[in-house]
Protein backbone atom coordinates (compact mmCIF):
# COMPACT_ATOMS: atom_id res chain seq x y z
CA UNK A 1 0.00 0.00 0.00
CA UNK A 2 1.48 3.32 -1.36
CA UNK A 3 -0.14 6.63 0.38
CA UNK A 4 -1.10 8.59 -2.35
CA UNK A 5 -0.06 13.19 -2.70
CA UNK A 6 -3.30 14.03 -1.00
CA UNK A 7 -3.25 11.12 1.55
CA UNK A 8 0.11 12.26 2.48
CA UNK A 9 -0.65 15.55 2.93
CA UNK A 10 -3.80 14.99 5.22
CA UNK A 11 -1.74 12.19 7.13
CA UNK A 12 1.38 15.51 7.61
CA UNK A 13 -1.44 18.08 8.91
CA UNK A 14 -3.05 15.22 11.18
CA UNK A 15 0.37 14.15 13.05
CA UNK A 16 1.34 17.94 12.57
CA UNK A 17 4.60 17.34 10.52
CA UNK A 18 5.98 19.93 8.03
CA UNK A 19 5.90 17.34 5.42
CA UNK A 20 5.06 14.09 4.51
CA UNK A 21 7.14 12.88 1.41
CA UNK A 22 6.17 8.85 1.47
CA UNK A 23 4.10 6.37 3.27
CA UNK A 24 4.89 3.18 2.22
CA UNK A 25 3.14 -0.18 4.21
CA UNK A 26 3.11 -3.90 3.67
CA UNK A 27 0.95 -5.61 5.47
CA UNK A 28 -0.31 -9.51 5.65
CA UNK A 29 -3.11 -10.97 7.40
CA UNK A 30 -4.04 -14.05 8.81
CA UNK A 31 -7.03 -16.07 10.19
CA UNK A 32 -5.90 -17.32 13.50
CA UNK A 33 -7.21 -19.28 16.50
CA UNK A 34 -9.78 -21.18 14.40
CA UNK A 35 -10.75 -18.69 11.75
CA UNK A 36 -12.40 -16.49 14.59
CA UNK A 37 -9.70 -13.90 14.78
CA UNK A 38 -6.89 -11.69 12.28
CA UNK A 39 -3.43 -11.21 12.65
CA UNK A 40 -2.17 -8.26 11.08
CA UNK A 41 1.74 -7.77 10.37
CA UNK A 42 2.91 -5.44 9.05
CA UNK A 43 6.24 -2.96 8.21
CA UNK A 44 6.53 0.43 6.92
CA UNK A 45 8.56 2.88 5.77
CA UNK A 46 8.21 6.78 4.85
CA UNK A 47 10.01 10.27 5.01
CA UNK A 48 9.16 12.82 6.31
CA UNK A 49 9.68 16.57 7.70
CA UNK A 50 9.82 17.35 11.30
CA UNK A 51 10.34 20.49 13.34
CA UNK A 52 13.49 20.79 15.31
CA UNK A 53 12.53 21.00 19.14
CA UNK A 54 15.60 23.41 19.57
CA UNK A 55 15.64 25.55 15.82
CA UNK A 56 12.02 25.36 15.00
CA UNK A 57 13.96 24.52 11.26
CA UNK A 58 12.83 21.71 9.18
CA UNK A 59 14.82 18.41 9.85
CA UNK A 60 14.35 15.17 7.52
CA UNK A 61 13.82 11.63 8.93
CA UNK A 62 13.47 8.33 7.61
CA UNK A 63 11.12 6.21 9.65
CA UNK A 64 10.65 2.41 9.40
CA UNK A 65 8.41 0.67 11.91
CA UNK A 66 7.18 -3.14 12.18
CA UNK A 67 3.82 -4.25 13.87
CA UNK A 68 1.90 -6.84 15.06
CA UNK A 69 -1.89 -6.67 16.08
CA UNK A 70 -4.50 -9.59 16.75
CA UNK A 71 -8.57 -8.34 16.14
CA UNK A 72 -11.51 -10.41 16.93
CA UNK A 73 -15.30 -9.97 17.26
CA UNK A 74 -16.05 -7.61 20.13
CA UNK A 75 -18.26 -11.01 21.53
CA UNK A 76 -14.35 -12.91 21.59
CA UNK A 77 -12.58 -9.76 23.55
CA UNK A 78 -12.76 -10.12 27.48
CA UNK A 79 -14.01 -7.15 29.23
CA UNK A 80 -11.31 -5.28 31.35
CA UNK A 81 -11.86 -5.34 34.51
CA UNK A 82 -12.05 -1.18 36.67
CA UNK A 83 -8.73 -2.34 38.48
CA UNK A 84 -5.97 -4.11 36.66
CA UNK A 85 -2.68 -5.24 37.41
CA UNK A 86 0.27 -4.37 34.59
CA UNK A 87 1.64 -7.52 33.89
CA UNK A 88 4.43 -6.76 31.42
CA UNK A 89 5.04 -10.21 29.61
CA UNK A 90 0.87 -10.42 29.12
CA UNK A 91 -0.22 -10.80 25.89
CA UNK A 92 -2.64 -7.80 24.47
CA UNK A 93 -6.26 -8.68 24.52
CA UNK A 94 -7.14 -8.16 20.67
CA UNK A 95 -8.23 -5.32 18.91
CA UNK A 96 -11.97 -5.55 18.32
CA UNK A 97 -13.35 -5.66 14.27
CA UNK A 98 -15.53 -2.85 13.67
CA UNK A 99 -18.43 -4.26 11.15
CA UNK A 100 -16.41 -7.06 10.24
CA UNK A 101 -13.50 -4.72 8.76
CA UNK A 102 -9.88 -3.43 9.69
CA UNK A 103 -9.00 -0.20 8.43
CA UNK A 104 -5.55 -0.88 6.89
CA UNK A 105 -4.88 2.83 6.03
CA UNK A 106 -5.71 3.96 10.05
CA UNK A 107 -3.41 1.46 11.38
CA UNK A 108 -0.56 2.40 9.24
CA UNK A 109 -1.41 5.81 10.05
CA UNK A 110 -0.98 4.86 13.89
CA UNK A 111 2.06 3.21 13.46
CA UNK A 112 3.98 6.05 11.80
CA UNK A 113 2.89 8.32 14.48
CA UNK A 114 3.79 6.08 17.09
CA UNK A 115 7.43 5.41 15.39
CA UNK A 116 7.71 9.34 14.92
CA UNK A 117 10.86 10.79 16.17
CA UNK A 118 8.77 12.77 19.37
CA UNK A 119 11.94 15.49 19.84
CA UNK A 120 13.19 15.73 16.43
CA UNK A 121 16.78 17.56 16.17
CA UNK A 122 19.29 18.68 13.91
CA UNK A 123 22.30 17.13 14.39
CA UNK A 124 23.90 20.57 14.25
CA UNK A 125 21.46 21.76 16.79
CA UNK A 126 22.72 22.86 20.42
CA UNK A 127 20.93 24.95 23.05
CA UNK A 128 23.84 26.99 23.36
CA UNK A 129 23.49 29.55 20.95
CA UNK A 130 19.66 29.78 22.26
CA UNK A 131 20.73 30.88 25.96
CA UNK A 132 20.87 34.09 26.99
CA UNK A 133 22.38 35.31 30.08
CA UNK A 134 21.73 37.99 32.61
CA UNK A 135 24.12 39.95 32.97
CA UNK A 136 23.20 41.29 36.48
CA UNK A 137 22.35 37.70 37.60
CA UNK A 138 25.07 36.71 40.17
CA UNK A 139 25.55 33.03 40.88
CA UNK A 140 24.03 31.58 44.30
CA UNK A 141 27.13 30.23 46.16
CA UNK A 142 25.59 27.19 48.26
CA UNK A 143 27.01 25.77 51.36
CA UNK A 144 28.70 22.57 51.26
CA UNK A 145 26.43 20.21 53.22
CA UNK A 146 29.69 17.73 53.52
CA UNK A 147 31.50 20.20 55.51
CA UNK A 148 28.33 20.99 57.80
CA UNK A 149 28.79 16.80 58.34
CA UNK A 150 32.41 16.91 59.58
CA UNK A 151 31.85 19.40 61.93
CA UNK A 152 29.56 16.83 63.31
CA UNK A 153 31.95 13.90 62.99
CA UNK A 154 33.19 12.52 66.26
CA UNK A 155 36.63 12.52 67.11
CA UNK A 156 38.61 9.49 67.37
């Protein structure tokens, strides 16, 4: 699946990048667990245009992302209980099929947000040249809470 000039361009205001150049997914799908539920995998790939978080200029990425998602009928997907306990090594309850369909387009679209760079930078880019300094501030001269401790130390 190839995202085509206009799809790209609503995808780049949605995830509020400067550009979008190229969304590129493959994706396969499964029947598992009897026939009753879908695994999705999938990779992609696509360029884009970020904002630096230190510049504000435009900085290019390349971003390539792999997934993995399991949907079933919302009847197959156990309901989560008010209190839960975060088990890290538990599997993900599936992803439930909304009138029988899976939006391939939306869940690339998730992925490449969620493989997004989220503080984008030029490598060039330092905060240095974006501090200014008061002259008049002086610098607050602190105690040394060590020494305050030996004067407290027992002698021998």
């Amino acid at each position: 699946m190839k995202a085509n000039p206009t799809e790209c361009r609503r995808l780049a205001e949605r995830l509020d990048l400067v550009d979008l150049k190229s969304l590129n997914a493959t994706v396969r799908l499964k029947r598992v667990r009897g026939g009753q539920m879908i695994r999705v995998r999938g990779t992609l790939e696509a360029d884009v245009t970020q904002t630096c978080v230190v510049t504000l200029d435009p900085v290019d990425n390349h971003v390539a992302d792999e997934f993995e998602i399991i949907f079933a009928p919302r009847h197959l997907i156990p309901e989560i209980p008010l209190e839960v306990e975060i088990d890290p090594d538990a599997e993900e309850p599936p992803e439930p099929l909304v009138g029988n369909q899976i939006d391939i387009g939306e869940l690339a679209a998730q992925h490449l947000s969620l493989a997004l760079d989220p503080y984008p930078r030029r490598p060039d880019a330092g905060f240095e040249d974006h501090i200014e300094e008061d002259p008049e501030e002086v610098p607050v001269k602190r105690p040394n809470p060590f020494l305050a401790l030996a004067k407290l130390k027992r002698p021998d």
